[in-house]
Protein backbone atom coordinates (compact mmCIF):
# COMPACT_ATOMS: atom_id res chain seq x y z
CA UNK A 1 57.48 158.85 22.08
CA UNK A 2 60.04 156.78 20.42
CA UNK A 3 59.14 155.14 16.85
CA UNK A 4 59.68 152.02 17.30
CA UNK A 5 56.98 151.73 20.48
CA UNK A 6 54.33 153.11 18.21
CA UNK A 7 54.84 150.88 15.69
CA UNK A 8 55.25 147.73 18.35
CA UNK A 9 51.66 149.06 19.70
CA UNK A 10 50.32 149.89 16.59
CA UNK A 11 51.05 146.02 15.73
CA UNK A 12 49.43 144.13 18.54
CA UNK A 13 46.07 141.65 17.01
CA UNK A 14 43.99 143.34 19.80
CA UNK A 15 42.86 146.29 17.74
CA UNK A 16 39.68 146.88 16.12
CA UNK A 17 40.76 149.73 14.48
CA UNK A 18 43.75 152.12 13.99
CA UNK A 19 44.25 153.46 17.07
CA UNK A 20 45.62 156.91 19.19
CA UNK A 21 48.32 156.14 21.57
CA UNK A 22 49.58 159.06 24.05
CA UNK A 23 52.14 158.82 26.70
CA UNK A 24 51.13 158.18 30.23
CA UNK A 25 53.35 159.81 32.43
CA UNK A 26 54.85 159.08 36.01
CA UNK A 27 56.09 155.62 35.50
CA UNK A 28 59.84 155.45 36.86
CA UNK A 29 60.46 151.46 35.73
CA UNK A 30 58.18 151.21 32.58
CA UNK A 31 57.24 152.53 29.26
CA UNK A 32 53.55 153.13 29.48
CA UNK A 33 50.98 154.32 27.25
CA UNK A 34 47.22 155.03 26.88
CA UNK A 35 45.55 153.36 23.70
CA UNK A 36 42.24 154.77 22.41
CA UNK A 37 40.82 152.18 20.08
CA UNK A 38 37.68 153.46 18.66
CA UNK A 39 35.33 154.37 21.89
CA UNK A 40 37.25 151.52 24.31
CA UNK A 41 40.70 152.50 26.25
CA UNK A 42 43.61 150.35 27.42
CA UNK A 43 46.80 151.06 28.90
CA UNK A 44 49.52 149.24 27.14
CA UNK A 45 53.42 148.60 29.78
CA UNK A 46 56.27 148.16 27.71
CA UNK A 47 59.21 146.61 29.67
CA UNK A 48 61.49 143.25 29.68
CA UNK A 49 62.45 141.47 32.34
CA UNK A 50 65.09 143.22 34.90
CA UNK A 51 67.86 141.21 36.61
CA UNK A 52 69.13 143.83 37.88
CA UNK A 53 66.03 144.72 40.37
CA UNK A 54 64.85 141.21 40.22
CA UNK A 55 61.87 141.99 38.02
CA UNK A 56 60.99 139.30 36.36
CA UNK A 57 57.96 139.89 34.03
CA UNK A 58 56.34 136.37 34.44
CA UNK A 59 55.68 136.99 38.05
CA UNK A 60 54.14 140.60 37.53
CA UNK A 61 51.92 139.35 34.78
CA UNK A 62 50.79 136.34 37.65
CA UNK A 63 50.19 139.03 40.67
CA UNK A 64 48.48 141.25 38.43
CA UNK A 65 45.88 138.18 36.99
CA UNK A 66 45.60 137.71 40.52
CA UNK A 67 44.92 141.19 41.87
CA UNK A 68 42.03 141.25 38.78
CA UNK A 69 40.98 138.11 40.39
CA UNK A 70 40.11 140.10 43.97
CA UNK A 71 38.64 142.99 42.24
CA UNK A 72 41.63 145.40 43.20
CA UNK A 73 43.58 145.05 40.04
CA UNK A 74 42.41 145.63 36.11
CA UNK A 75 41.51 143.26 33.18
CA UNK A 76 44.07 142.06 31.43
CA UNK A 77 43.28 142.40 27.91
CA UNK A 78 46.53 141.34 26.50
CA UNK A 79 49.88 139.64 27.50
CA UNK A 80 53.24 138.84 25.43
CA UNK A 81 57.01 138.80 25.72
CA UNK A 82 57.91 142.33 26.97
CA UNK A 83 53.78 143.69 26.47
CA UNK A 84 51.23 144.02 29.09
CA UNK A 85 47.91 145.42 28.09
CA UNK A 86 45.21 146.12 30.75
CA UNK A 87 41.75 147.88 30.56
CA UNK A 88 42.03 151.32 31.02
CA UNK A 89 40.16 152.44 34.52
CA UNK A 90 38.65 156.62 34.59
CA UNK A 91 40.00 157.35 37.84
CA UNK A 92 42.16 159.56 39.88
CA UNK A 93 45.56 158.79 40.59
CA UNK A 94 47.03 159.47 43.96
CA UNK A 95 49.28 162.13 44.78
CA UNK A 96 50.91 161.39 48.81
CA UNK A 97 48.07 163.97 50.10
CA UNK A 98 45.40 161.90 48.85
CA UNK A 99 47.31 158.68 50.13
CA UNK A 100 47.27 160.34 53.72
CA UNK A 101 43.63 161.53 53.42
CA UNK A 102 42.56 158.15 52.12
CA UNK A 103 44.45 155.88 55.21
CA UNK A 104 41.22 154.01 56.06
CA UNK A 105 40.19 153.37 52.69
CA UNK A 106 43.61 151.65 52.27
CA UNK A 107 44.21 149.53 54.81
CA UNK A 108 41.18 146.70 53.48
CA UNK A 109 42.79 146.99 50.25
CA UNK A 110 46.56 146.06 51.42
CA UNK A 111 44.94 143.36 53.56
CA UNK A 112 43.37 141.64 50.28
CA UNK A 113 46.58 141.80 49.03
CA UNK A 114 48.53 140.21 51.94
CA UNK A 115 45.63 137.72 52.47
CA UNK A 116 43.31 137.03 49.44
CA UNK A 117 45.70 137.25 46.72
CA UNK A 118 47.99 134.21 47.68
CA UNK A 119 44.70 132.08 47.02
CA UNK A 120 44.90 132.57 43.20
CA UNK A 121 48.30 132.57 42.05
CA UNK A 122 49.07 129.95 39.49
CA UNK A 123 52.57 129.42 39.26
CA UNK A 124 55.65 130.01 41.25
CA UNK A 125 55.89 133.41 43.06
CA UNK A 126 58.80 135.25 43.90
CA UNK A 127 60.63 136.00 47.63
CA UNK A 128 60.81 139.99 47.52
CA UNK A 129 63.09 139.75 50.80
CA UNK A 130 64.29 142.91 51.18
CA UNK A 131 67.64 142.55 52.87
CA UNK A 132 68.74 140.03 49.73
CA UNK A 133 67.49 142.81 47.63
CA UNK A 134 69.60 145.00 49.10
CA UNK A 135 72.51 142.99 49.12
CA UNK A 136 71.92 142.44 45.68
CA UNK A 137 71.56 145.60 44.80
CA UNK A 138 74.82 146.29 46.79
CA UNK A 139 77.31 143.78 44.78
CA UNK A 140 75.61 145.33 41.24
CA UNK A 141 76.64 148.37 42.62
CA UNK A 142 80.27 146.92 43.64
CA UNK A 143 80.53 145.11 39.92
CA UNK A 144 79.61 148.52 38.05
CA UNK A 145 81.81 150.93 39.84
CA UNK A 146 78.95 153.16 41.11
CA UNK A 147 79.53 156.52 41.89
CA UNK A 148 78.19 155.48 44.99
CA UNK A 149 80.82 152.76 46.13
CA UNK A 150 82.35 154.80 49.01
CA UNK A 151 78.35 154.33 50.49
CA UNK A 152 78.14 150.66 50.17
CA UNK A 153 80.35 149.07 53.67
CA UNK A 154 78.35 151.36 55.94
CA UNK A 155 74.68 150.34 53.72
CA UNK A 156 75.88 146.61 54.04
CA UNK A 157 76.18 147.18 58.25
CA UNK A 158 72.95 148.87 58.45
CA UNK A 159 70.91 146.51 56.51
CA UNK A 160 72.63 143.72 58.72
CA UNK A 161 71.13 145.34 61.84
CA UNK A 162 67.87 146.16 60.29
CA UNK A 163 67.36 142.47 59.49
CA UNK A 164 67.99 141.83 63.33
CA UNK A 165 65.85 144.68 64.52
CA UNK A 166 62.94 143.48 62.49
CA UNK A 167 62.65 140.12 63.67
CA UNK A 168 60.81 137.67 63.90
CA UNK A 169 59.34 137.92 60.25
CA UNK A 170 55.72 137.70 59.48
CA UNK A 171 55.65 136.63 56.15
CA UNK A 172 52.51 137.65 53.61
CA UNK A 173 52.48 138.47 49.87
CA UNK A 174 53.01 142.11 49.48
CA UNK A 175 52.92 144.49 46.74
CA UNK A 176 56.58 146.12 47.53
CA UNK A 177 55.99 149.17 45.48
CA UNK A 178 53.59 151.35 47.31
CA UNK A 179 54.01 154.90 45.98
CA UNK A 180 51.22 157.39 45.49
CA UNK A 181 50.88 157.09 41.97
CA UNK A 182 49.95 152.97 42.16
CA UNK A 183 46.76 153.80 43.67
CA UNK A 184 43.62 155.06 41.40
CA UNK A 185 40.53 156.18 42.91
CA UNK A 186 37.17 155.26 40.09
CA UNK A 187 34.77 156.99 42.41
CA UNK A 188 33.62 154.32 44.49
CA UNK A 189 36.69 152.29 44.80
CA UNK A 190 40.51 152.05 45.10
CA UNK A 191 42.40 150.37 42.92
CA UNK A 192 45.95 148.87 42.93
CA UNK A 193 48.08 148.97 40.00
CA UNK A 194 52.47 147.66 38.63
CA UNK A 195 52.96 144.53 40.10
CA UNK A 196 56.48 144.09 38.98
CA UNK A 197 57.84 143.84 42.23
CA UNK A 198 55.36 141.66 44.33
CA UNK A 199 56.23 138.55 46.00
CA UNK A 200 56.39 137.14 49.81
CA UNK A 201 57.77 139.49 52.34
CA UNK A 202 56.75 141.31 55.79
CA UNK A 203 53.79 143.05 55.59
CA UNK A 204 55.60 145.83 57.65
CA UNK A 205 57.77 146.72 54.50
CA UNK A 206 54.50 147.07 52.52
CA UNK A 207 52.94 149.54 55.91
CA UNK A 208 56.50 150.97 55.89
CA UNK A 209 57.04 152.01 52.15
CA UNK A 210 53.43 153.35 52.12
CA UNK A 211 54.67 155.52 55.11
CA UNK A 212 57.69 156.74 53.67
CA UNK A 213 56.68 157.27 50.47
CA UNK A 214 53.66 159.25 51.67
CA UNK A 215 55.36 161.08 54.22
CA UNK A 216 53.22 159.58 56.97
CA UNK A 217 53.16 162.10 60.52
CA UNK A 218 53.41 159.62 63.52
CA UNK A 219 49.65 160.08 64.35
CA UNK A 220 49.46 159.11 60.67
CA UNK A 221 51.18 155.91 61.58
CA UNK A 222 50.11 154.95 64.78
CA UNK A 223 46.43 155.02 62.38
CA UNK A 224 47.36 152.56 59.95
CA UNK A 225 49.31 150.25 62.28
CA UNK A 226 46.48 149.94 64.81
CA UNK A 227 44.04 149.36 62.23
CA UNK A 228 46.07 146.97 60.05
CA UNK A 229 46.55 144.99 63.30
CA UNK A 230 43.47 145.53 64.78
CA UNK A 231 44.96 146.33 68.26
CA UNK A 232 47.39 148.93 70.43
CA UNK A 233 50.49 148.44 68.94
CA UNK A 234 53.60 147.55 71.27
CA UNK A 235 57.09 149.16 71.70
CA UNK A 236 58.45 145.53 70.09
CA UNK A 237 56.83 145.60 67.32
CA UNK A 238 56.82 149.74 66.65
CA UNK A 239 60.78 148.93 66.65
CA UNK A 240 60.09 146.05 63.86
CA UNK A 241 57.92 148.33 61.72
CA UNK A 242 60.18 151.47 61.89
CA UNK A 243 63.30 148.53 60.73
CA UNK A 244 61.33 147.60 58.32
CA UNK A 245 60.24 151.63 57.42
CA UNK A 246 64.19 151.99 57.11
CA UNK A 247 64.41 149.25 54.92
CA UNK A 248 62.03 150.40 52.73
CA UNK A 249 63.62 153.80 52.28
CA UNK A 250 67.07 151.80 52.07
CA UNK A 251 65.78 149.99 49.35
CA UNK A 252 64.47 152.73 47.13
CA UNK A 253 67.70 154.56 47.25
CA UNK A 254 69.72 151.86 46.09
CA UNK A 255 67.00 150.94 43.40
CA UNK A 256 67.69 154.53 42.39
CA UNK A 257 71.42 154.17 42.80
CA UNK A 258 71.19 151.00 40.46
CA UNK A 259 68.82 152.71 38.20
CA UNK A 260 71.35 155.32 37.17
CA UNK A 261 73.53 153.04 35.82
CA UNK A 262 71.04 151.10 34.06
CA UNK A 263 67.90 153.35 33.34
CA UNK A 264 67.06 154.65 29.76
CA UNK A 265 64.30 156.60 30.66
CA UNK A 266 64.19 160.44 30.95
CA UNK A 267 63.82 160.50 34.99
CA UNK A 268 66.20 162.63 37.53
CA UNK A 269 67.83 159.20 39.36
CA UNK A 270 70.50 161.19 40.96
CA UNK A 271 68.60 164.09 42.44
CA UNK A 272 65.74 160.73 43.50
CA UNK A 273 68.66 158.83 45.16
CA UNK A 274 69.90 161.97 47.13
CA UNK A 275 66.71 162.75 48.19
CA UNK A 276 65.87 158.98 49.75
CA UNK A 277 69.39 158.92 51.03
CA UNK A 278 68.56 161.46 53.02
CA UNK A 279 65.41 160.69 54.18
CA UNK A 280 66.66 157.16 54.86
CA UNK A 281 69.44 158.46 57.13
CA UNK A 282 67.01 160.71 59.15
CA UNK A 283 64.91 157.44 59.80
CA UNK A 284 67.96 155.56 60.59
CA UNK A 285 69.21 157.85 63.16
CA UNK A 286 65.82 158.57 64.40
CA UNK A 287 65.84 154.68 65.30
CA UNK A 288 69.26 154.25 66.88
CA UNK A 289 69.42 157.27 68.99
């Protein structure tokens, strides 16, 4: 833990007392940390806003009032340039197993997000449209001499005929970011946690990432698409949701790409972009064959 966050934390008016701050683990974007304050905990996010991935920290403190609003998110206890503190929630945190095990426990809570969540935003909420996120991931990339420049015509072409394949666009407000370790589990309900990337988009990137993330079977699948939709799902729209699963995987390696540029954190970005490229390419070609 690096001085200077300890004695940022240590400073925050919210305290009743001096207080014990440990690392918590897993996060890949943020620096976050759990606070013990006498008998109370909070988690305290660290993090400025990122141009780079279009993270912009006004937005994610917005989503996240408004997930607290629809009982899927936590209190916000504090909020101030570059500082989000939230109440601490005893809970399990996912692991892709539990994710898989948990599908139809899920589902209700991506649906509030797509559908109850856009009633109590206050302010104005970002576009998380993938393809421009690509795109501009793909002139950072291009501007910084990547190690991955060679990559980028063929990415470009791809994402190009995703964005056809995927059409037309249903557009909700999605969470963008569904990996394992955003879900907590109190006991008797699921929780939905980071925020920084939410914003209008097709709810099939939201069903896609939390595929490919997971590492979803196809019976896995066909499961949360037919109950998502609430119906037998067509060969149309399979081919728009397994565009939109390739776009999710397209996007997380180039957010990884871009990351190891820009990242200061202690995290493995190449061997996490090799292993996405991959799996996006399997997807890919699975699709066009």
């Amino acid at each position: 833990m690096e001085a200077n966050h300890t004695k940022l934390i240590k400073s925050l008016s919210i305290w009743s007392d001096e207080v014990e701050i440990k690392v918590l683990g897993g996060g890949i974007t943020n620096h976050n940390f759990v606070v013990t304050d006498k008998d109370k905990k909070a988690v305290v996010r660290l993090g400025q806003d990122i141009p780079e991935h279009l993270v912009v920290r006004s937005n994610e403190l917005m989503a996240s009032q408004a997930a607290y609003k629809v009982d899927i998110g936590p209190k916000i206890l504090h909020h101030e340039k570059g500082i989000l503190v939230l109440d601490f929630i005893e809970s399990t945190t996912f692991d892709p197993k539990l994710v898989r095990k948990n599908i139809q426990r899920i589902i209700p809570l991506i649906k509030k997000v797509h559908h109850e969540i856009p009633n109590h935003l206050i302010g104005a909420p970002m576009i998380f449209w993938v393809f421009h996120v690509i795109r501009n991931y793909a002139n950072f990339l291009q501007d910084n001499k990547s190690n991955h420049i060679k990559r980028i015509p063929e990415l470009l072409k791809i994402c190009r005929n995703l964005e056809a394949l995927s059409a037309p666009h249903e557009i909700v407000y999605g969470h963008n970011d569904l990996l394992a370790a955003n879900f907590l589990d109190d006991g008797s309900k699921l929780w939905l946690v980071d925020w920084e990337y939410a914003g209008f988009n097709s709810p099939l990137f939201d069903l896609g990432g939390l595929a490919s993330n997971n590492d979803f079977s196809e019976k896995e699948e066909t499961i949360l698409l037919e109950d998502y939709f609430e119906k037998k799902i067509t060969d149309k729209l399979l081919e728009q949701y397994q565009s939109m699963k390739c776009s999710s995987l397209l996007r997380e390696t180039m957010w990884s790409m871009v990351s190891e540029i820009t990242s200061s954190l202690d995290f493995n970005y190449q061997e996490y972009t090799e292993d996405y490229y991959s799996r996006f390419k399997k997807s890919y070609d699975d699709l066009v064959k």
